[in-house]
Protein backbone atom coordinates (compact mmCIF):
# COMPACT_ATOMS: atom_id res chain seq x y z
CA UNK A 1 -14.52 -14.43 -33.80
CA UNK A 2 -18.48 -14.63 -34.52
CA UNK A 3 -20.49 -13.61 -31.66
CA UNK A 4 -24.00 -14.43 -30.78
CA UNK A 5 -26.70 -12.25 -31.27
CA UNK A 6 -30.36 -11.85 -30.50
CA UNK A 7 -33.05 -9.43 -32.90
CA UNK A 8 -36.07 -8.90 -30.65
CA UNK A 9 -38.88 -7.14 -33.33
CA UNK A 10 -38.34 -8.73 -37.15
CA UNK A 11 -40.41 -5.91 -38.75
CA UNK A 12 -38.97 -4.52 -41.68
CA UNK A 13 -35.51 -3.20 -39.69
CA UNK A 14 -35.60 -6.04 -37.49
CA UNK A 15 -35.61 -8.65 -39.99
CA UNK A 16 -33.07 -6.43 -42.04
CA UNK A 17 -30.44 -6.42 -38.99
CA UNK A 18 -31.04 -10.32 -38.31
CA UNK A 19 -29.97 -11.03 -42.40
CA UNK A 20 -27.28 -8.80 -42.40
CA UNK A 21 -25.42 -10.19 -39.21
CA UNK A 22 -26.10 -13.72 -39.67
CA UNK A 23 -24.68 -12.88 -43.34
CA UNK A 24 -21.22 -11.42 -41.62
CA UNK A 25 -21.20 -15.01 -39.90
CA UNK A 26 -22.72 -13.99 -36.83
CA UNK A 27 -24.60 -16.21 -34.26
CA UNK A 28 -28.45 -14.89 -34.47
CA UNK A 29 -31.47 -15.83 -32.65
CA UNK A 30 -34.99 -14.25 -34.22
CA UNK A 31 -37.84 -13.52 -31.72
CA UNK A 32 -41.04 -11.76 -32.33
CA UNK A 33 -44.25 -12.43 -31.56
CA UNK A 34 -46.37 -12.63 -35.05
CA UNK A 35 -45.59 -16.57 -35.68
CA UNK A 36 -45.46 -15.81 -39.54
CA UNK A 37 -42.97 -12.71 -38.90
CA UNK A 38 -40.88 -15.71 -37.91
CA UNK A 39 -41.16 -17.58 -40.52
CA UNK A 40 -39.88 -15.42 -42.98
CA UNK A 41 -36.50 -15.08 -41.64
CA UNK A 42 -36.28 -18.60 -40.24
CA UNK A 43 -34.37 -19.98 -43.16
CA UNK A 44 -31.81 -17.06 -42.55
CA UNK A 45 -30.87 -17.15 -38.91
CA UNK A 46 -29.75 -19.78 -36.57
CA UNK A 47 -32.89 -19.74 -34.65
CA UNK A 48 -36.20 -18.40 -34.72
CA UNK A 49 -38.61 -18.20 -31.33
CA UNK A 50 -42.15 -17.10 -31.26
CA UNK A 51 -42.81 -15.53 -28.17
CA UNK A 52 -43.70 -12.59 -26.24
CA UNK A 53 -40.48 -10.43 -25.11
CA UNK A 54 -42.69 -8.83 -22.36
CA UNK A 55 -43.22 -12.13 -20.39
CA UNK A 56 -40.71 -12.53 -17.83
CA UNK A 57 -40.52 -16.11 -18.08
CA UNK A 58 -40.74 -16.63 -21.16
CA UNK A 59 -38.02 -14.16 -21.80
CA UNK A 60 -35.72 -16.10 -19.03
CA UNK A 61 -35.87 -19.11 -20.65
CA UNK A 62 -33.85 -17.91 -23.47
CA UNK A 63 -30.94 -17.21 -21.23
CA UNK A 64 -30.01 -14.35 -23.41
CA UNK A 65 -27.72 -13.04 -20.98
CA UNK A 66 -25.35 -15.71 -22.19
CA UNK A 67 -24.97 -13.95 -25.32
CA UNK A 68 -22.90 -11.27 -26.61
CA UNK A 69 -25.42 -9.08 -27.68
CA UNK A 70 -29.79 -8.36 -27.42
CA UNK A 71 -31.29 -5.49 -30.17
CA UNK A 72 -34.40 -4.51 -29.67
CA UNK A 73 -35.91 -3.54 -32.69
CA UNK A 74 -39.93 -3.17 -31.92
CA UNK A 75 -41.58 -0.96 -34.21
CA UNK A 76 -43.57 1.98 -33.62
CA UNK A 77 -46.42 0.91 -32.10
CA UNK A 78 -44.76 -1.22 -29.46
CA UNK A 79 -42.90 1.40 -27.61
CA UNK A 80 -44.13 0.53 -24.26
CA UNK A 81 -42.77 -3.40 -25.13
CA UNK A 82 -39.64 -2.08 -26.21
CA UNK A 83 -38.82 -0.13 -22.94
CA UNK A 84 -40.43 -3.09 -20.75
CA UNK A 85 -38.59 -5.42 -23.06
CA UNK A 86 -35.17 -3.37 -22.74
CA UNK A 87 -35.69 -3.11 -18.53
CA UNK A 88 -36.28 -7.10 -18.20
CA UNK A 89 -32.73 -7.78 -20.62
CA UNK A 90 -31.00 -5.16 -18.33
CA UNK A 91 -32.20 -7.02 -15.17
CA UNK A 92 -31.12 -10.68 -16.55
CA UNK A 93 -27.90 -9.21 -17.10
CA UNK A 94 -27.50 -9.29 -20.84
CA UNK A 95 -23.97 -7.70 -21.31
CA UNK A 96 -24.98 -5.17 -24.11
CA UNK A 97 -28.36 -4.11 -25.25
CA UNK A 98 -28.97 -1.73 -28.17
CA UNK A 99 -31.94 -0.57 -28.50
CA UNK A 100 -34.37 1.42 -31.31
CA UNK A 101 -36.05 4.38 -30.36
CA UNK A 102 -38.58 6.49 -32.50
CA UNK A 103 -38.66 10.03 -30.84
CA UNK A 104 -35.81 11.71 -28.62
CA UNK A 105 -37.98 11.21 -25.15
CA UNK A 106 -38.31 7.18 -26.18
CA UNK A 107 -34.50 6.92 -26.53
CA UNK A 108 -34.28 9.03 -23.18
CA UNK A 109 -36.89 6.19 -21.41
CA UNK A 110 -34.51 3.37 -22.80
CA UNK A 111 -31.30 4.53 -21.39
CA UNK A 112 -33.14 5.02 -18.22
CA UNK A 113 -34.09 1.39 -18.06
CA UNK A 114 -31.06 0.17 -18.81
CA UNK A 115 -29.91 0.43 -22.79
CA UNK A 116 -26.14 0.58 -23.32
CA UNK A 117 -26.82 2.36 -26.76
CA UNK A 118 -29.89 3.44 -28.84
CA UNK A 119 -30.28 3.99 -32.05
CA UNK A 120 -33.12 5.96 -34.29
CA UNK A 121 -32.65 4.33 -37.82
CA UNK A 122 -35.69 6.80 -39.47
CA UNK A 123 -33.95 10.06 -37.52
CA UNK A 124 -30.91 9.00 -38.99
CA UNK A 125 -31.64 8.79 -42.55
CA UNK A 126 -33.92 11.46 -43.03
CA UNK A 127 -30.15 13.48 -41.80
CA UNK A 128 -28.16 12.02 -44.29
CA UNK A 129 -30.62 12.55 -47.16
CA UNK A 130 -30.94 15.92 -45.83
CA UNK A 131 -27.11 16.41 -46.17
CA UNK A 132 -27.07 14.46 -49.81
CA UNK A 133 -29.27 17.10 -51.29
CA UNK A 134 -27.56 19.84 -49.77
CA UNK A 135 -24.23 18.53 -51.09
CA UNK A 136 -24.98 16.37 -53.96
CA UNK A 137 -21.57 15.80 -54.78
CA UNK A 138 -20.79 13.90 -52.17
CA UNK A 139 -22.04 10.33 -52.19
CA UNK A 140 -21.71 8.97 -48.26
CA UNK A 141 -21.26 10.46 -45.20
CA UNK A 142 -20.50 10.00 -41.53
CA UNK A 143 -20.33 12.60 -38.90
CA UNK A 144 -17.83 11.99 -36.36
CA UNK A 145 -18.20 15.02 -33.81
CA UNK A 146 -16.72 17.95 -35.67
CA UNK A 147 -14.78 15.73 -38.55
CA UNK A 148 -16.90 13.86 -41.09
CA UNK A 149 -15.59 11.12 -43.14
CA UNK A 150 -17.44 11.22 -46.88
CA UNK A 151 -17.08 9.72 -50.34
CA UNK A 152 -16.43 12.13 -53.32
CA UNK A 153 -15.34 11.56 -56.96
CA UNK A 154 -12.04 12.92 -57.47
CA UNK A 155 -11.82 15.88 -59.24
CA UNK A 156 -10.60 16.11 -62.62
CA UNK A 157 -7.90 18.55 -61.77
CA UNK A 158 -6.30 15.93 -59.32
CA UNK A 159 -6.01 12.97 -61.22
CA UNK A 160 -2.34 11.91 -62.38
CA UNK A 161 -1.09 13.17 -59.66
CA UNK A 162 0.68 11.83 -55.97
CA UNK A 163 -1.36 12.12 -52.78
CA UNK A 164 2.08 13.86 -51.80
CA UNK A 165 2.36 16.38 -54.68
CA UNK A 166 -1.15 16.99 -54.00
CA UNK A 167 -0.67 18.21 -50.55
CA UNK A 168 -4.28 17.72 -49.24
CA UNK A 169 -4.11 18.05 -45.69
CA UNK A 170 -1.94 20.91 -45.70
CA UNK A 171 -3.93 22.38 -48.75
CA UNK A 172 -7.61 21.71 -48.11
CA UNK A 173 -7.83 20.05 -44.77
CA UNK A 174 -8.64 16.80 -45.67
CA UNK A 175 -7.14 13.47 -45.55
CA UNK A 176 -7.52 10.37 -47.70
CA UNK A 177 -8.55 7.44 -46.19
CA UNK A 178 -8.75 5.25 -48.94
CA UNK A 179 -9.09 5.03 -52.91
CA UNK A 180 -12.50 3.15 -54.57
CA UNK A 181 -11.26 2.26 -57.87
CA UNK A 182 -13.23 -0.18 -60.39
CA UNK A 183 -14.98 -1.68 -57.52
CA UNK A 184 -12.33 -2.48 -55.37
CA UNK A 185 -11.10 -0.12 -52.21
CA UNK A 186 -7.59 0.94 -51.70
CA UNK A 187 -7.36 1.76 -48.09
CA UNK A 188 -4.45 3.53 -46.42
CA UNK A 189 -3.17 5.08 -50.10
CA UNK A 190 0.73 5.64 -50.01
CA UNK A 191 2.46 9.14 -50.63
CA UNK A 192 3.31 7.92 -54.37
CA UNK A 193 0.24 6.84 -55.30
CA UNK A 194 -1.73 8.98 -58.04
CA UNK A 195 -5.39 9.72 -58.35
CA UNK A 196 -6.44 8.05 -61.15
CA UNK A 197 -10.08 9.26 -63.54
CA UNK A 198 -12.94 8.16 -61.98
CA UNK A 199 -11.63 7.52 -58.58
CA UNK A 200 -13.84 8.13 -55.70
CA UNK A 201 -11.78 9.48 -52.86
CA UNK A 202 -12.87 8.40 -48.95
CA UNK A 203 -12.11 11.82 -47.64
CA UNK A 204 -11.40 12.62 -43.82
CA UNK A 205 -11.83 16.08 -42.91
CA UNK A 206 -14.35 19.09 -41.94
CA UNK A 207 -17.68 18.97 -44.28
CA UNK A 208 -17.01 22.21 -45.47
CA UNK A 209 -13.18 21.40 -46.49
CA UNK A 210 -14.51 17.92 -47.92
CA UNK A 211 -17.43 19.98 -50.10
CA UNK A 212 -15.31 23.08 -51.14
CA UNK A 213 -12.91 19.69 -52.75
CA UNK A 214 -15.75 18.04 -54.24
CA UNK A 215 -16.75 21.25 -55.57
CA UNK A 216 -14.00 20.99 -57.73
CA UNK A 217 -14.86 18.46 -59.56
């Protein structure tokens, strides 16, 4: 079920977050102040307001606690907006905010005033470059506490073989989540089904045990 969303900021993340959910079918309102900031992503959402997010009223009159979700994506400059902004959508009740932050004391001011979560896109992929070139042979990764779940090509030495001859978890720790093979994924692999030359395997596992595999490749 689509649910309605509303980007407040359309710089160059803002605008970026507005596309990508209204293209996933999603409800989207656009607000930012610059009028021609609007205009470029007015084609692409549902609805596009010029208007300043730090005016009470203003902001009221959206009623964007009737929606399912507010991100605040003000850029750098605009830090004090983007906590005032975040404190007024907390007050009207908006049932879940998510809010960008650009330092670790800005995302500690936002949960203060009322974010439910808070993200810090530039902190975030200066780590995962820093983990592609320290293990280039793994091509995406996500860190889930102590497990991370990555994307390797499969090394030569498994292919035409079964994910149960192969014995990963028991072997090396990891588990497959899922096969990408000519473009199209294979998620939740069976016991009987082989690794195949130039398969990328979505591995589930410790880093190390998922870049001692890759290393085999």
């Amino acid at each position: 079920m689509p649910g309605e969303f509303a980007v407040i900021g359309l710089g160059q993340f803002g605008r970026a977050v507005a596309r990508c959910l209204a293209r996933e079918g999603q409800s989207v309102l656009a607000v930012d102040l610059d009028p021609e900031r609007i205009e470029r992503v007015a084609d692409d959402v549902d609805a596009a307001v010029a208007l300043d997010a730090t005016d009470e009223e203003a902001l009221a009159g959206l009623e964007l606690e009737r929606l399912s979700c507010v991100v605040v994506t003000l850029g750098q400059r605009a830090r004090e907006a983007s906590i005032l902004t975040t404190a007024l959508l907390r007050q009207h009740g908006v049932p879940r905010i998510v809010a960008r932050a650009h330092s670790y004391l800005h995302a500690r001011v936002l949960r203060a005033v009322g974010a439910h979560e808070v993200v810090d896109p530039e902190n975030e992929m200066g780590e995962r470059l820093a983990l592609h070139l320290a293990y280039p042979g793994i091509e995406e990764l996500v860190q889930l506490g102590d497990a991370s779940i990555a994307e390797v090509d499969a090394p030569e030495s498994l292919v035409g073989k079964s994910l149960a001859e192969l014995e990963l978890r028991g072997r090396h720790g990891v588990s497959v989540l899922a096969f990408r093979r000519g473009g199209k994924v294979k998620a939740n692999p069976r016991s009987d089904d082989r690794v195949e030359s130039g398969d990328e395997l979505v591995l589930l596992g410790r880093l190390d045990a998922i870049r001692r595999l890759g290393a085999l490749a």
